[in-house]
Protein backbone atom coordinates (compact mmCIF):
# COMPACT_ATOMS: atom_id res chain seq x y z
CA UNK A 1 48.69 40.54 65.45
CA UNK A 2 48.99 37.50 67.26
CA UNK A 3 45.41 36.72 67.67
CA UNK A 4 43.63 34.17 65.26
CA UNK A 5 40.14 33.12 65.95
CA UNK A 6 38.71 29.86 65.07
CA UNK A 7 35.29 31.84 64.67
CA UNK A 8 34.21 35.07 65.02
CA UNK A 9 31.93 36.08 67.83
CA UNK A 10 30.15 39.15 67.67
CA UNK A 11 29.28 41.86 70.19
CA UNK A 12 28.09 44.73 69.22
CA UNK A 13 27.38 47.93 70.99
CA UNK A 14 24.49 49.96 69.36
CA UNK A 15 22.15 48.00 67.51
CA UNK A 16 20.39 51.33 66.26
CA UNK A 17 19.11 51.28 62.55
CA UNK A 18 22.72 50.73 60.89
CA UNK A 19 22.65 47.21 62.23
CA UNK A 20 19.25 46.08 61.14
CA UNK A 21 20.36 45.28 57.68
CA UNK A 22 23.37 47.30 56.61
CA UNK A 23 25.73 44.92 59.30
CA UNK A 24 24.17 42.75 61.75
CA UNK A 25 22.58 40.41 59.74
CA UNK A 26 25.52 40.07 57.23
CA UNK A 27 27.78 38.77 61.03
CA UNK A 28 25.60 35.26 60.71
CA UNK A 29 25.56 34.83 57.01
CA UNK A 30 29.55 34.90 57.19
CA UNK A 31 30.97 31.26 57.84
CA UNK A 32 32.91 31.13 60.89
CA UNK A 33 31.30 34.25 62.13
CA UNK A 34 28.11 34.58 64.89
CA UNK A 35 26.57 37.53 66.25
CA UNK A 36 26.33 36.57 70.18
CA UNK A 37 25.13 39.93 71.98
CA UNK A 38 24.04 43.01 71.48
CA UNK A 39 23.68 46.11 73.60
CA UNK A 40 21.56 49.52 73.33
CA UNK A 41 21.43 51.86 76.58
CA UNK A 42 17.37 50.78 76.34
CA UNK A 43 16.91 47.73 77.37
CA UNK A 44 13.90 47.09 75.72
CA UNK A 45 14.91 48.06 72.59
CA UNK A 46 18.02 45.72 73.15
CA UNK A 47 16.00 43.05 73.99
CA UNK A 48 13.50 43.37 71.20
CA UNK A 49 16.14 43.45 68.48
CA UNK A 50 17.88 40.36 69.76
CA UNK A 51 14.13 38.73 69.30
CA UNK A 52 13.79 39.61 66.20
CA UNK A 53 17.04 39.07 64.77
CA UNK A 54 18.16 35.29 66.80
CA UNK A 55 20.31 36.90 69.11
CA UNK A 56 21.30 34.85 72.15
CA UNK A 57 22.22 37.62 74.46
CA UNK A 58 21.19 41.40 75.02
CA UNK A 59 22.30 44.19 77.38
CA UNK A 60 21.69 47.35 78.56
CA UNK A 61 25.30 47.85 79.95
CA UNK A 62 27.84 48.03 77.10
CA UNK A 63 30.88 46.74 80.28
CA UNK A 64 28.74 43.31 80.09
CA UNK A 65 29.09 43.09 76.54
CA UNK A 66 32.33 43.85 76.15
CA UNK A 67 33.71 41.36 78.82
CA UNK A 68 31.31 38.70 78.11
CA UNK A 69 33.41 35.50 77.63
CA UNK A 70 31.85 34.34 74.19
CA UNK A 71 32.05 37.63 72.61
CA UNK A 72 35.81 37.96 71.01
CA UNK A 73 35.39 40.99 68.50
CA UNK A 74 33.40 44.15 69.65
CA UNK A 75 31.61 46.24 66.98
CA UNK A 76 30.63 49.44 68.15
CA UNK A 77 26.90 51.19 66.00
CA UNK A 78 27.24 54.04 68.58
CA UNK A 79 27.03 57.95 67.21
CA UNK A 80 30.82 58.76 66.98
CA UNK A 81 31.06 61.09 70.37
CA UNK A 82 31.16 57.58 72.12
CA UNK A 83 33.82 55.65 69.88
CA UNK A 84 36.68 56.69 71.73
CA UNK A 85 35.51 55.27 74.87
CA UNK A 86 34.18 52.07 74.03
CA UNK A 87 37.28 50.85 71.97
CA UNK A 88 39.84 51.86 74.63
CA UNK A 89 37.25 49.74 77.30
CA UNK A 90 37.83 46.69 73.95
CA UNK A 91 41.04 47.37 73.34
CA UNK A 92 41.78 46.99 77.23
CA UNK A 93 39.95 43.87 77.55
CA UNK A 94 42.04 42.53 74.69
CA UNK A 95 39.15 42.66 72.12
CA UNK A 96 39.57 43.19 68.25
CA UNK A 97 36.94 46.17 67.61
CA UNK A 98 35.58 46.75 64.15
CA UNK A 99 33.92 50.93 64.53
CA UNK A 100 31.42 52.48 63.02
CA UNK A 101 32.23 55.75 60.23
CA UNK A 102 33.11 58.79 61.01
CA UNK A 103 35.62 57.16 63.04
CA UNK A 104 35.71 59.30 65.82
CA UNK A 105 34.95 62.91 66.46
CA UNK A 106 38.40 64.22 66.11
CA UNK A 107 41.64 63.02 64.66
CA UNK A 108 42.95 63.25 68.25
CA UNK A 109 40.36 60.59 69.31
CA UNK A 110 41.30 58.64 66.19
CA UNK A 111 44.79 58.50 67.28
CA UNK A 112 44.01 57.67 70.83
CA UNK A 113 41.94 55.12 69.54
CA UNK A 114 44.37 53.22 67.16
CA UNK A 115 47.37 53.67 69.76
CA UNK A 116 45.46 51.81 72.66
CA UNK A 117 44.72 48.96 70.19
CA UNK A 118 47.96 48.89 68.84
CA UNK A 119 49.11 48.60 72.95
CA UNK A 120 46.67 46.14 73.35
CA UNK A 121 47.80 43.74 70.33
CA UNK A 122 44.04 43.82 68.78
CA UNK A 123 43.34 44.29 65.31
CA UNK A 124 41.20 48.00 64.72
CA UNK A 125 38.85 47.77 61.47
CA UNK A 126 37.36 51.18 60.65
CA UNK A 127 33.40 50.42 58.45
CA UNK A 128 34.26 52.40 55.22
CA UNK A 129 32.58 49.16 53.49
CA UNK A 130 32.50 51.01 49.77
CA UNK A 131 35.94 49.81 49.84
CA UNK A 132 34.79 46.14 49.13
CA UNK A 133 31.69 46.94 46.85
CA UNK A 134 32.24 45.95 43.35
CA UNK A 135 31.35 49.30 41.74
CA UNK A 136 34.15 50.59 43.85
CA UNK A 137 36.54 47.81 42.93
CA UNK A 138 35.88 48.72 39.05
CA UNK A 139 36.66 52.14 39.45
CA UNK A 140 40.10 50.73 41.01
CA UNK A 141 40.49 48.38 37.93
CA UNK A 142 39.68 50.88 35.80
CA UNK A 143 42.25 53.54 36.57
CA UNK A 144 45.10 50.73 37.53
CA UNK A 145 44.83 49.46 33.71
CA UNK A 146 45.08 53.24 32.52
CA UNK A 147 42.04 53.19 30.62
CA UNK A 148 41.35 57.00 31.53
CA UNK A 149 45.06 57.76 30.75
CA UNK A 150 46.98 59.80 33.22
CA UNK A 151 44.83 61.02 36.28
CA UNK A 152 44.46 64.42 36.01
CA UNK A 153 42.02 65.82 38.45
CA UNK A 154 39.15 64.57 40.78
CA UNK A 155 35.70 66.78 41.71
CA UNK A 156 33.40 65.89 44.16
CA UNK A 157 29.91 67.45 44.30
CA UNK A 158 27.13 66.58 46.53
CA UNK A 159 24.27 69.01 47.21
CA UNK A 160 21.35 68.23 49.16
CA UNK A 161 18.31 70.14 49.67
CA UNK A 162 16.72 70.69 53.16
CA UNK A 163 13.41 69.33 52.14
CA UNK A 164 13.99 65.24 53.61
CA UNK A 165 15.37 66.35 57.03
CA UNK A 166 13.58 69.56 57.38
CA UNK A 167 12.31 68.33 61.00
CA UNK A 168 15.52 67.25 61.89
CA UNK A 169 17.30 70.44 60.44
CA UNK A 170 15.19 72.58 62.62
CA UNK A 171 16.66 71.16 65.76
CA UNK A 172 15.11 68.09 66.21
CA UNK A 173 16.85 65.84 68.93
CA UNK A 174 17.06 62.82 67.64
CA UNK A 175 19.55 63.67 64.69
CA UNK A 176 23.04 63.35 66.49
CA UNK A 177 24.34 63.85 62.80
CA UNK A 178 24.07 67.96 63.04
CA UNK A 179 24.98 68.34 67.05
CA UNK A 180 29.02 68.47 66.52
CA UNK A 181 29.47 67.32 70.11
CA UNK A 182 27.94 63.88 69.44
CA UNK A 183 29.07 63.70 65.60
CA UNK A 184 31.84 65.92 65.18
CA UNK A 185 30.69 67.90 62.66
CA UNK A 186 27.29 68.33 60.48
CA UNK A 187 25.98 66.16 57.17
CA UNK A 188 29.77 66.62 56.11
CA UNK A 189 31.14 64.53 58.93
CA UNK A 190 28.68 62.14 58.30
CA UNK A 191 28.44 61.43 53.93
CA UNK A 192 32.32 63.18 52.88
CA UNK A 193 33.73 60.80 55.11
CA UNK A 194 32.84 57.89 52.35
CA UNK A 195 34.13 60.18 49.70
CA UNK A 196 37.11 60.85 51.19
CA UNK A 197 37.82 57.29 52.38
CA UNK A 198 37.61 56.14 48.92
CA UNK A 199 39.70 58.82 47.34
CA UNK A 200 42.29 57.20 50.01
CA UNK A 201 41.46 54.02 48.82
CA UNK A 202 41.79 54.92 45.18
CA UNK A 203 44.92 57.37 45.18
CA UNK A 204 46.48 56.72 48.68
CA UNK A 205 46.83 59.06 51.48
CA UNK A 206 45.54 63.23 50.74
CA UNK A 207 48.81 64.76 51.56
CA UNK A 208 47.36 68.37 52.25
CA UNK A 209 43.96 69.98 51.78
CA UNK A 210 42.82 73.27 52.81
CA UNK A 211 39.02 74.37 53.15
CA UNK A 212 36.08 76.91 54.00
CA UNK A 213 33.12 76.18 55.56
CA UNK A 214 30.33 78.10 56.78
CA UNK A 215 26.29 77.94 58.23
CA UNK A 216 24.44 79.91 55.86
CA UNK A 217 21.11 78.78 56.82
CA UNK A 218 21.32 79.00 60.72
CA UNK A 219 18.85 76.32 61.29
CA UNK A 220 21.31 74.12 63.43
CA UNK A 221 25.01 74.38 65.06
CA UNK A 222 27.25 72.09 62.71
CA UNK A 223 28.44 73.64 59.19
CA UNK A 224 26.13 73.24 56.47
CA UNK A 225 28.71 74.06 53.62
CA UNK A 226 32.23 73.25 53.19
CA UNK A 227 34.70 73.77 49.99
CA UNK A 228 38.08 72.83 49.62
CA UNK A 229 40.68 71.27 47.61
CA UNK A 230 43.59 68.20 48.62
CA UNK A 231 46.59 66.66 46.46
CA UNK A 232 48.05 63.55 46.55
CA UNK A 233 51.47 62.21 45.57
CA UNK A 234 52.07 61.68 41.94
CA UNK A 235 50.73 65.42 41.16
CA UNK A 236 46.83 64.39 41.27
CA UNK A 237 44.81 67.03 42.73
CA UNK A 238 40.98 67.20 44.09
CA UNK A 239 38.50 69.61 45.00
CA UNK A 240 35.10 69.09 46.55
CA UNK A 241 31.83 71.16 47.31
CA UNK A 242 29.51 69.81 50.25
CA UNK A 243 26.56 71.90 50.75
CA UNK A 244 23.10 70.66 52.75
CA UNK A 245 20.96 73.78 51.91
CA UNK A 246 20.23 74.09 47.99
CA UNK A 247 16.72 73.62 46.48
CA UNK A 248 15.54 70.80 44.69
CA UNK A 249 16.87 71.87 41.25
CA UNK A 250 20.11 71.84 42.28
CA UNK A 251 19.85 68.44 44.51
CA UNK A 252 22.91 66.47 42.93
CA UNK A 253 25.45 64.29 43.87
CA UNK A 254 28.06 63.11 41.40
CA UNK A 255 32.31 62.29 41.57
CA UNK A 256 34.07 62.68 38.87
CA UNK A 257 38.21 61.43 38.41
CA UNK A 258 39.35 63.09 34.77
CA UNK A 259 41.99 61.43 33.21
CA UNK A 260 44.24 62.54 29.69
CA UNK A 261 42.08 59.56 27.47
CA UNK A 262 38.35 60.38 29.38
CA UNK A 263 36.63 60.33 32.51
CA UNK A 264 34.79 57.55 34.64
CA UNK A 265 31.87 58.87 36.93
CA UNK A 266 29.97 57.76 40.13
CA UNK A 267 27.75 58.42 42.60
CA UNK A 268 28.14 57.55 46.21
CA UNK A 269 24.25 57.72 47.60
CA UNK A 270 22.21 57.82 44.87
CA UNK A 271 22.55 54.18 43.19
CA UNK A 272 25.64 52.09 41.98
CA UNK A 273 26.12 52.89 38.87
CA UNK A 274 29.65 53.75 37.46
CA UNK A 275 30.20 56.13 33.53
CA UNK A 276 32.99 55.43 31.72
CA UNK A 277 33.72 57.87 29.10
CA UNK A 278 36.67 57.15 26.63
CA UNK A 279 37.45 59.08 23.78
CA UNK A 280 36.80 57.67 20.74
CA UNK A 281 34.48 55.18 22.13
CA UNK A 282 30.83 55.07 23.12
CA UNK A 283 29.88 56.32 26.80
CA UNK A 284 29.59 53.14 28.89
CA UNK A 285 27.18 52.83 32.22
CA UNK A 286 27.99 50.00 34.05
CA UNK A 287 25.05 48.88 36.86
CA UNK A 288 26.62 46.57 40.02
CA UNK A 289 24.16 44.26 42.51
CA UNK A 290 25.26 45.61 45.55
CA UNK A 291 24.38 42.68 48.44
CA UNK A 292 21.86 43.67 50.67
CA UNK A 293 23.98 43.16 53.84
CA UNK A 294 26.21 45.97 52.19
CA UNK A 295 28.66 45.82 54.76
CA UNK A 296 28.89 41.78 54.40
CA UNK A 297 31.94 41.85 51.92
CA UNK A 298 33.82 44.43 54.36
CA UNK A 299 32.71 42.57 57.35
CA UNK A 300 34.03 38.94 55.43
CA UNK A 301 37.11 41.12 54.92
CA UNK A 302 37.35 40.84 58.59
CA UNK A 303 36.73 37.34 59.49
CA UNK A 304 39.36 36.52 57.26
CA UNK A 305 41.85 38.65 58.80
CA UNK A 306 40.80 37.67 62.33
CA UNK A 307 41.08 33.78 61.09
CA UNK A 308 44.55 34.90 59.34
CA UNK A 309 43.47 33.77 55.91
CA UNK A 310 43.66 37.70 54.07
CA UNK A 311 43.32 41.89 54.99
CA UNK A 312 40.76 44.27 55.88
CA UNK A 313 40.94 47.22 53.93
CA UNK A 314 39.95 49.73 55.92
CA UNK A 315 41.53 50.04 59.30
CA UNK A 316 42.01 52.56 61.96
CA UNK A 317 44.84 54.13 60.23
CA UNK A 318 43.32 54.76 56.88
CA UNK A 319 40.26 55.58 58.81
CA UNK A 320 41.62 58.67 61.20
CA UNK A 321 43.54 59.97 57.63
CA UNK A 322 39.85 60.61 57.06
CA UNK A 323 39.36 62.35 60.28
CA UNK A 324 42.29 64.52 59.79
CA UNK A 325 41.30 65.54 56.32
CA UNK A 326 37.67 66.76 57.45
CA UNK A 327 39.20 68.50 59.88
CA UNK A 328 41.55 70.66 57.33
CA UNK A 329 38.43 70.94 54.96
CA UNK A 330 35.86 71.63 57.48
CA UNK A 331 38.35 74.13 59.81
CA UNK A 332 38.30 72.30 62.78
């Protein structure tokens, strides 16, 4: 990359509910970084969050944004059916582009995505953010020093009962998260995609996977349950249950990597905690302060890069390996 930015100047594209405090914020708290403009297709609600949040500019036409002259790095908040288009239209105008998760809708688009930036000469940063979140980085530390012995196995469980999106699940039109055309898939696209990231992050590229899924409660179009089980190199293996339709008692969410000396233990929605279980020792729960930017470190990760003092993490390579995986699990 031959680009290196004295500071960071922030479009983004989007500024729906993930920027009000997950990212936007975090762009101004960042020395050497400045969100500059933002863009929704409503003008008014464009308008309103630059008010709100200092912004000096706002648009209504995401072509303005992109080739305003003081914005140098686009980040695009738009539901994934629009990714594709709006990084090519970066990439083109020679803009770095940091996307929102899922990636894309496809693997295809993933690919199409990261080989127009990679034509362009612009940097493509993918927001898997767990990857710089400190409960995340002890679970690294944990298994790199061999504390759980040899990895042996990895389950992933997360059920979730109808009850807190029952209007939504019943085909409400403002969740884009169950219409597959906008989303690519259901709740799986939407939450696996930071489990699988992370097992990425944590054990390197899933070499193969293989997966079932199916609607069993009919009340929308995506999939609302999907099984399956991946491998990595090295002989670890993984297997995973995703279902968006259980009652309340069974409303549970847990990962768990076994190892030949214990286990450690994690959720990825439900808090930060992290369980370390060691035999011959006393079970140890370890609580993190997550900020409340939570994308901030990811988004530092970035601005460093971009000012060629360190690496982003999570890219658009390691983030369409995540594409290509749901696809395998999900049958796509």
């Amino acid at each position: 990359m031959s680009i290196k930015f004295e500071e960071v100047r922030w479009g983004i594209i989007g500024a729906g509910d993930v920027c009000e405090v997950k990212s936007g914020p975090a762009m101004n708290k960042i020395k050497h970084s400045k969100l500059v403009a933002v863009m929704r297709r409503n003008g008014a609600k464009a308008k309103d969050y630059a008010e709100r949040h200092n912004v000096d500019k706002w648009y209504d036409d995401a072509d303005k944004l992109i080739h305003d002259p003081d914005v140098n790095v686009i980040y695009i908040a738009t539901p994934p059916g629009s990714h594709e288009e709006y990084t090519l239209k970066a990439a083109k105008a020679g803009k770095p582009v940091y996307v929102e998760k899922p990636m894309a809708r496809t693997h295809k688009e993933c690919l199409t995505m990261v080989e127009a930036c990679q034509r362009a000469n612009v940097p493509l940063f993918t927001a898997y953010y767990r990857r710089r979140l400190p409960n995340f980085l002890k679970i690294q530390s944990i298994l790199k020093d061999g504390i759980i012995g040899d990895i042996r196995y990895v389950n992933i469980l997360l059920n979730k009962t109808l009850q807190p999106d029952i209007v939504w699940a019943s085909g409400h039109d403002d969740n884009w998260r169950i219409v597959p055309e906008i989303s690519g898939g259901g709740y799986f696209f939407d939450l696996a995609s930071h489990q699988l990231d992370i097992m990425d992050f944590l054990f390197g590229p899933i070499q193969n996977a293989q997966g079932v899924a199916r609607n069993q409660a009919n009340l929308y179009t995506a999939e609302d349950i999907v099984m399956g089980t991946f491998h990595f190199d090295g002989g670890i293996v993984g297997q995973g249950t995703w279902c968006f339709t259980t009652s309340k008692i069974s409303d549970k969410e847990v990962t768990t990597i076994v190892g030949s000396k214990g286990q450690v233990s994690f959720p990825f929605f439900s808090d930060h905690s992290v369980t370390l279980e060691v035999e011959g020792k006393e079970k140890e729960v370890m609580k993190f302060d997550i900020p409340v930017n939570i994308q901030q470190p990811l988004i530092q990760s970035i601005v460093d890069e971009l000012r060629g003092d360190g690496k982003c993490p999570s890219t658009g390579v390691s983030g369409a390996r995540t594409n290509r995986v749901m696809e395998i699990l999900s049958q796509k």
